[in-house]
N, C-alpha and C. Protein backbone atom coordinates (compact mmCIF):
# COMPACT_ATOMS: atom_id res chain seq x y z
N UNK A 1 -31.27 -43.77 17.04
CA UNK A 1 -29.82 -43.94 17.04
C UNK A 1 -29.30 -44.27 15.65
N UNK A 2 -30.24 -45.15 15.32
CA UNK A 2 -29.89 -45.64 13.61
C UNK A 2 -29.88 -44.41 12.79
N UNK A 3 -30.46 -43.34 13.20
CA UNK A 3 -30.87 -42.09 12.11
C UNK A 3 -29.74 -41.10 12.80
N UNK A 4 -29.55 -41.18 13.65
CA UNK A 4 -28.49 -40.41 13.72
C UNK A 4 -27.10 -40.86 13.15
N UNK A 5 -26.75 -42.34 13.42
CA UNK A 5 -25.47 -42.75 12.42
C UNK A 5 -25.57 -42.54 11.35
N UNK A 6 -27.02 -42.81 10.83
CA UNK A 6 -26.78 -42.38 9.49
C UNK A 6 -26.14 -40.89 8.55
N UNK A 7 -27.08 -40.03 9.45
CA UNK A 7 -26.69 -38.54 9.19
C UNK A 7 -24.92 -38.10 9.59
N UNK A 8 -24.42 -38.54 10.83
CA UNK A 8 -23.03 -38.73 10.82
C UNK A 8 -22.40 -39.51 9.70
N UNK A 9 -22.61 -40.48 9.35
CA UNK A 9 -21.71 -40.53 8.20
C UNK A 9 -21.80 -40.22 6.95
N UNK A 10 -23.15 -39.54 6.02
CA UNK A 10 -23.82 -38.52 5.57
C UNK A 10 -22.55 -37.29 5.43
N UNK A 11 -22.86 -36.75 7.13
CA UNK A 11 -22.02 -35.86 6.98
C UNK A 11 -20.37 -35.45 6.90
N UNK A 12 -19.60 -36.11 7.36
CA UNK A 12 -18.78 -36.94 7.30
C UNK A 12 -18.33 -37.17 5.85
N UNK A 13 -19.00 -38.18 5.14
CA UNK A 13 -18.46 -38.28 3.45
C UNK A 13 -18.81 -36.87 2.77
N UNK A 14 -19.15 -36.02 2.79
CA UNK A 14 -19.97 -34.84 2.39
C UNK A 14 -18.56 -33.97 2.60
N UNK A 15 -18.16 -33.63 3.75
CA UNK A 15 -16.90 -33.42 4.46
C UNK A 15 -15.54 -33.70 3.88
N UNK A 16 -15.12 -34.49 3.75
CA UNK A 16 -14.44 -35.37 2.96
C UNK A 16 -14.55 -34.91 1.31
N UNK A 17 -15.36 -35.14 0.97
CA UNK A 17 -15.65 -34.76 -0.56
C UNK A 17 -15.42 -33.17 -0.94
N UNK A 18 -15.76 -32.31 -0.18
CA UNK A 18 -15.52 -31.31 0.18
C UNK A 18 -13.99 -30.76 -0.13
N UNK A 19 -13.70 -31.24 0.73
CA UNK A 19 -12.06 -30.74 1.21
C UNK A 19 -11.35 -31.86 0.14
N UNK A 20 -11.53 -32.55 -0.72
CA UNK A 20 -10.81 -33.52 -2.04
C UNK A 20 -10.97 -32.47 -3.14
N UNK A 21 -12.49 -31.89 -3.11
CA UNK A 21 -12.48 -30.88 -4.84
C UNK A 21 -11.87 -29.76 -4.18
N UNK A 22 -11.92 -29.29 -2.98
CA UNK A 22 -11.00 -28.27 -2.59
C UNK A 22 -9.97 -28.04 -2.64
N UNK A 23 -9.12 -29.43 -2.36
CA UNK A 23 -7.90 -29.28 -3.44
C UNK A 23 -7.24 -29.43 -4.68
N UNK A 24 -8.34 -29.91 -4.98
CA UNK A 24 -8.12 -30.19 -6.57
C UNK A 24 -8.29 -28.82 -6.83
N UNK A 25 -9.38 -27.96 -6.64
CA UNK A 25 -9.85 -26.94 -6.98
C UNK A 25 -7.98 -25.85 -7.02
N UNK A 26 -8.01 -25.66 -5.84
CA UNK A 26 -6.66 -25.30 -5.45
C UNK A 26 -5.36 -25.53 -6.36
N UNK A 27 -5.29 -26.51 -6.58
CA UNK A 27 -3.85 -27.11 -7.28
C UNK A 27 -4.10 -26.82 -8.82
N UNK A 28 -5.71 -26.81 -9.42
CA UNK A 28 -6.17 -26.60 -10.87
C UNK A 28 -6.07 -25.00 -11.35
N UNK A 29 -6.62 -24.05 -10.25
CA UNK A 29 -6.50 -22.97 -9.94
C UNK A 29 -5.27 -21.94 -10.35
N UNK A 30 -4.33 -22.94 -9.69
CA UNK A 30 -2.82 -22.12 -9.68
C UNK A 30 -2.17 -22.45 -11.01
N UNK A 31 -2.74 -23.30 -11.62
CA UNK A 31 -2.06 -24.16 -12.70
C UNK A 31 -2.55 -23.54 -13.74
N UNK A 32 -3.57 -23.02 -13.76
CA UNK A 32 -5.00 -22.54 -15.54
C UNK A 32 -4.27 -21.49 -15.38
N UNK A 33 -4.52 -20.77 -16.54
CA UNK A 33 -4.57 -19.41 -17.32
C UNK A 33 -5.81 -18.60 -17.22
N UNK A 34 -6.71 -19.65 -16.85
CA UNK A 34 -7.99 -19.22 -16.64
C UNK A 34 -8.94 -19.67 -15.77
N UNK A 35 -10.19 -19.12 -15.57
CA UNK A 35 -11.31 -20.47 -14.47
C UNK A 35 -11.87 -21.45 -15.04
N UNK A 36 -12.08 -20.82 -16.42
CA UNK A 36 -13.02 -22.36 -16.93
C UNK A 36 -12.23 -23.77 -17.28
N UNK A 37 -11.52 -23.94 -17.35
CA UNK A 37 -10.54 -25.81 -17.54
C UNK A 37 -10.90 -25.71 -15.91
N UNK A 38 -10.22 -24.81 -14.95
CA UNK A 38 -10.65 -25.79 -13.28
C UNK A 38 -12.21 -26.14 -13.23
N UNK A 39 -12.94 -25.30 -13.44
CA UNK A 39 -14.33 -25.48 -13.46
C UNK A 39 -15.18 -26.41 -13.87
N UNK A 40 -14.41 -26.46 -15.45
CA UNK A 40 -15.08 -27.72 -16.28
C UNK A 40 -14.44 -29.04 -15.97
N UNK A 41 -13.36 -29.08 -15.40
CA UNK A 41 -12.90 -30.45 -14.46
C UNK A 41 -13.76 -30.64 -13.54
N UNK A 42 -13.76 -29.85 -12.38
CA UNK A 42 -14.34 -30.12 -11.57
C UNK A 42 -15.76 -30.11 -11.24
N UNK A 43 -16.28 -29.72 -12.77
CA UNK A 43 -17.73 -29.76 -12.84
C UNK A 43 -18.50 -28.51 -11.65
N UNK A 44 -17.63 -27.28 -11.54
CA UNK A 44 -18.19 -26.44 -10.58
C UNK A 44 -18.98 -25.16 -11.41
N UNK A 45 -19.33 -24.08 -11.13
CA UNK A 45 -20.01 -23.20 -11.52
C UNK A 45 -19.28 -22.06 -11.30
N UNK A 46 -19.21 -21.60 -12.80
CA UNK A 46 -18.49 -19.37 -12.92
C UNK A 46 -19.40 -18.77 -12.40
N UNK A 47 -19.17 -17.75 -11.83
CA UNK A 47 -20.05 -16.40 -11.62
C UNK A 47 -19.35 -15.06 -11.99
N UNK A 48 -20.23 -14.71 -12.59
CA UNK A 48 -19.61 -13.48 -13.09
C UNK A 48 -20.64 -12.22 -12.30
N UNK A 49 -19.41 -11.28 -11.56
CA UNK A 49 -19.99 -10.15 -10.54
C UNK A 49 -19.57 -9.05 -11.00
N UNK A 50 -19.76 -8.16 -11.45
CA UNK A 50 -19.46 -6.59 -11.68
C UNK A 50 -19.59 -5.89 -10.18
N UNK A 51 -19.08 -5.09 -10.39
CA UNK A 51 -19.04 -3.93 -9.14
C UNK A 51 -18.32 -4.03 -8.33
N UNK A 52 -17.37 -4.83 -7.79
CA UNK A 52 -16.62 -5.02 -7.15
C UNK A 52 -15.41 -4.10 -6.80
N UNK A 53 -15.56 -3.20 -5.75
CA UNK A 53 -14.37 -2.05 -5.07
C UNK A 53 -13.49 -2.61 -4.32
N UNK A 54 -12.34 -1.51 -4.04
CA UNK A 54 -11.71 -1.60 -3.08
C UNK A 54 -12.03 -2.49 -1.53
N UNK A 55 -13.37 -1.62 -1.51
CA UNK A 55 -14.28 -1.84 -0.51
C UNK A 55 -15.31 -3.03 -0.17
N UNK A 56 -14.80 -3.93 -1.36
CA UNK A 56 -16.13 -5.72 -1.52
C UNK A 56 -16.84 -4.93 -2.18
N UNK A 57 -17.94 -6.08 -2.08
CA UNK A 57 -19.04 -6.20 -2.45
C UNK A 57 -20.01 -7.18 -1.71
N UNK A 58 -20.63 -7.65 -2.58
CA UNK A 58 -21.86 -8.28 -2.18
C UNK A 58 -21.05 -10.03 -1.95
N UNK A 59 -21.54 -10.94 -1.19
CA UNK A 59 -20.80 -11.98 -1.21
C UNK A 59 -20.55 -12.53 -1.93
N UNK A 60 -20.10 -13.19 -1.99
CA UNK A 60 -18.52 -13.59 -1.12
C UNK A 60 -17.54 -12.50 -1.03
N UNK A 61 -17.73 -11.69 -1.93
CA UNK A 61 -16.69 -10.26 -2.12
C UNK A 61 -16.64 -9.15 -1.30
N UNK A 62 -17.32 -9.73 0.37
CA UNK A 62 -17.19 -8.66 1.34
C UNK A 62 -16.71 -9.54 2.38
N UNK A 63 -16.16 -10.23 1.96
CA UNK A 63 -14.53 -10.93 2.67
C UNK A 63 -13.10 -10.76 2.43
N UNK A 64 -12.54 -9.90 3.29
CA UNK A 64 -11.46 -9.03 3.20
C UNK A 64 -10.45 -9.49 2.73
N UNK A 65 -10.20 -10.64 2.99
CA UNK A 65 -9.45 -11.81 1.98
C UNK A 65 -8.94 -11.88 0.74
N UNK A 66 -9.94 -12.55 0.04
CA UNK A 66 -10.52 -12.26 -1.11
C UNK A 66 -10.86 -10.93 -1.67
N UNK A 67 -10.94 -9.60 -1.28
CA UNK A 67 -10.67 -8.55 -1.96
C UNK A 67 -9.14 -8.17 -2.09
N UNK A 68 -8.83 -8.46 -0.72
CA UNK A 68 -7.10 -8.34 -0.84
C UNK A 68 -6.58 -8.61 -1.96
N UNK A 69 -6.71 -9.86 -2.32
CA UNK A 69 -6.00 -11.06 -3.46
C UNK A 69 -6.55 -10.19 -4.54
N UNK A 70 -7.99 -10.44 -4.89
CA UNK A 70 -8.28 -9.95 -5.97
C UNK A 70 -7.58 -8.61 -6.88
N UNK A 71 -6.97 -6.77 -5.26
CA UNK A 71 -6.38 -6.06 -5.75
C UNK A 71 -4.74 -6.10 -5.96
N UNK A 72 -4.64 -7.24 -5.80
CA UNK A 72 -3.24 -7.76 -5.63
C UNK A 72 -2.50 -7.68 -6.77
N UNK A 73 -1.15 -7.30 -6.78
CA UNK A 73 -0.70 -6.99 -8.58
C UNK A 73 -0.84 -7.89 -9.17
N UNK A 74 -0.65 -9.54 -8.73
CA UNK A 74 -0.30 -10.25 -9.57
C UNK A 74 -1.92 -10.85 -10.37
N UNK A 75 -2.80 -10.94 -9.13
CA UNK A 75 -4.20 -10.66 -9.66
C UNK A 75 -4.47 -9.71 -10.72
N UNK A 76 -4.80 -8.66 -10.37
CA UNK A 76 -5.18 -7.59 -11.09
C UNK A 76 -4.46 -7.11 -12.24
N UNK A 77 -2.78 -7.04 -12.15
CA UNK A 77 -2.20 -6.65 -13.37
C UNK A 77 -1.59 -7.92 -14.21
N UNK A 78 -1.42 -8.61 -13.18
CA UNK A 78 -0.43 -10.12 -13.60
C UNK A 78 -2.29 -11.26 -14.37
N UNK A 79 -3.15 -10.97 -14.16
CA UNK A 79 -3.99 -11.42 -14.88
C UNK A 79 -3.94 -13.41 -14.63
N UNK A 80 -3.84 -13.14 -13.10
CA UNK A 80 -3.56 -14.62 -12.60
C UNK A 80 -4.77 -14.67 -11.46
N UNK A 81 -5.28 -16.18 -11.00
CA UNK A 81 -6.50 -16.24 -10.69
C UNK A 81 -5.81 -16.34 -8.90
N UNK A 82 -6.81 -15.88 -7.76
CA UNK A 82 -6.77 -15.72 -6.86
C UNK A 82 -5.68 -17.21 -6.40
N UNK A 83 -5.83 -17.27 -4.98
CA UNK A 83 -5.42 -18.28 -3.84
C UNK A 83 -6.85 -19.02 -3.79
N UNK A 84 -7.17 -20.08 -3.78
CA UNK A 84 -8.45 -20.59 -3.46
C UNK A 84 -8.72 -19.58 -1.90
N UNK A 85 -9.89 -19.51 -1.12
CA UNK A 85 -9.84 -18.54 -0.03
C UNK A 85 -11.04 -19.16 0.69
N UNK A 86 -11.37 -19.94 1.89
CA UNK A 86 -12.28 -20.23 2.75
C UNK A 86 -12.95 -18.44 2.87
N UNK A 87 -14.41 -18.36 2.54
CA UNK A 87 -14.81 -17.32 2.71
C UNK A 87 -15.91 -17.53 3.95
N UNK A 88 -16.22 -18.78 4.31
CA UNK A 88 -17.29 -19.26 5.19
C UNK A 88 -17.42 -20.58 5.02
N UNK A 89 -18.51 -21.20 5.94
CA UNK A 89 -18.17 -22.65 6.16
C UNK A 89 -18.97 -23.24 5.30
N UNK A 90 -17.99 -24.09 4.34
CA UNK A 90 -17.73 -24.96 3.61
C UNK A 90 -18.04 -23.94 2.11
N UNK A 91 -17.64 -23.03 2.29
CA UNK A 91 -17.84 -22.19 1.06
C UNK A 91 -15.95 -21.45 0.78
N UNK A 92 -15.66 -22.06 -0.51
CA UNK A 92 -14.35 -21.70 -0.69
C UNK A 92 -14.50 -21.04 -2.09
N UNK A 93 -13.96 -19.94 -2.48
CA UNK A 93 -13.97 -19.18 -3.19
C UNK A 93 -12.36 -19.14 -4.24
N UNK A 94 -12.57 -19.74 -5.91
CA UNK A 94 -11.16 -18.91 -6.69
C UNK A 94 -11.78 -17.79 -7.37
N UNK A 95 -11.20 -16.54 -7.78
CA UNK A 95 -11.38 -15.35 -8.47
C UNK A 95 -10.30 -15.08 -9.15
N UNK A 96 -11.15 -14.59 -10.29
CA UNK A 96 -10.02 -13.75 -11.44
C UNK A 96 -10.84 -12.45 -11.85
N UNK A 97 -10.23 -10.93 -12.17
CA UNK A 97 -10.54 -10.11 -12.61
C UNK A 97 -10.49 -10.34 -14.12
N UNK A 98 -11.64 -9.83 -14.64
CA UNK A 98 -11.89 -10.06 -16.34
C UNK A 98 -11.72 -8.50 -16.76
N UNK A 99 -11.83 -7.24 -15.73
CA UNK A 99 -12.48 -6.16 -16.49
C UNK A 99 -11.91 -5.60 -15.20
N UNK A 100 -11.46 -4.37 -15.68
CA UNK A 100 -10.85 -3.57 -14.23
C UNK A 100 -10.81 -2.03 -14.69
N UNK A 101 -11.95 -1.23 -13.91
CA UNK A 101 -11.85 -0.05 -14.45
C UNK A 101 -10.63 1.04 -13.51
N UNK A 102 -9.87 1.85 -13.75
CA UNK A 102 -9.34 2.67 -12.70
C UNK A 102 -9.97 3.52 -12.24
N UNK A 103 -9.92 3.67 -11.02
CA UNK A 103 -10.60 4.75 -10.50
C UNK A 103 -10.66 6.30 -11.05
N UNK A 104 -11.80 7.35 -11.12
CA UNK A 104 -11.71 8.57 -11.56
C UNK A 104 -12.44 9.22 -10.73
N UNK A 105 -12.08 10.35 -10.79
CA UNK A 105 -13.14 11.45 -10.42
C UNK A 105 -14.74 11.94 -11.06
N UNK A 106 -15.66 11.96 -10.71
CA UNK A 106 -16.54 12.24 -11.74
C UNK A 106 -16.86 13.59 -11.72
N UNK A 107 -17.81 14.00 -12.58
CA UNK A 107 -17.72 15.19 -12.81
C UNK A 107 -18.94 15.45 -12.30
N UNK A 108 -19.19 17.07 -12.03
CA UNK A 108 -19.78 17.47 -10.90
C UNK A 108 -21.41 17.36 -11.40
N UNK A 109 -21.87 16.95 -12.72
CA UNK A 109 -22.93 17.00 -13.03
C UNK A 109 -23.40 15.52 -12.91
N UNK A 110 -22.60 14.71 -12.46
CA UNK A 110 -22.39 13.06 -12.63
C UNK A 110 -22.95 12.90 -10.95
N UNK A 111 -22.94 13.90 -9.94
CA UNK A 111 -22.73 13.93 -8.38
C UNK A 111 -24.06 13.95 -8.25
């Protein structure tokens, strides 16, 4: 019983802590020019993903969400960082496009 209170309130402050950098994350997010000042506040980690379509990608970027935002004008042309976005549990996701190719046709020796 003792080991189970313990792990409840374990989980619980974990919880809590959670959903505090989540909004910090959130409110830092909307505020930067960029990811790294929210990041380096909040002591979180960049990832940098290439490949990313219309269509996702690999996770977190095959959450429809978060691709939405990402092709979003103000994202993509306005060069402003996502909505923070619950992509799964306890996994919240901000994004910014660094590099945006337009789509082309390729050529038939490219097929």
């Amino acid at each position: 019983l003792r080991e189970d209170l313990r792990l409840e309130l374990a989980r619980t402050k974990a919880s809590e802590r959670f959903a505090e950098v989540r909004s910090q994350l959130a409110d830092a997010a909307y505020a930067a020019d960029d990811l790294a000042s929210p990041a380096e506040e909040l002591g979180l980690e960049i990832r940098v993903v290439e490949g990313v379509s219309r269509d996702g990608g690999a996770a977190p970027f095959d959450h429809a969400g978060l691709v939405r935002q990402l092709f979003s004008e103000d994202v993509l042309e306005g060069g402003y960082n996502t909505e923070l976005i619950d992509v799964g549990d306890n996994v919240s996701v901000v994004a910014r496009v660094r590099e945006y190719h337009e789509p082309r046709q390729l050529e038939l020796a490219d097929v």
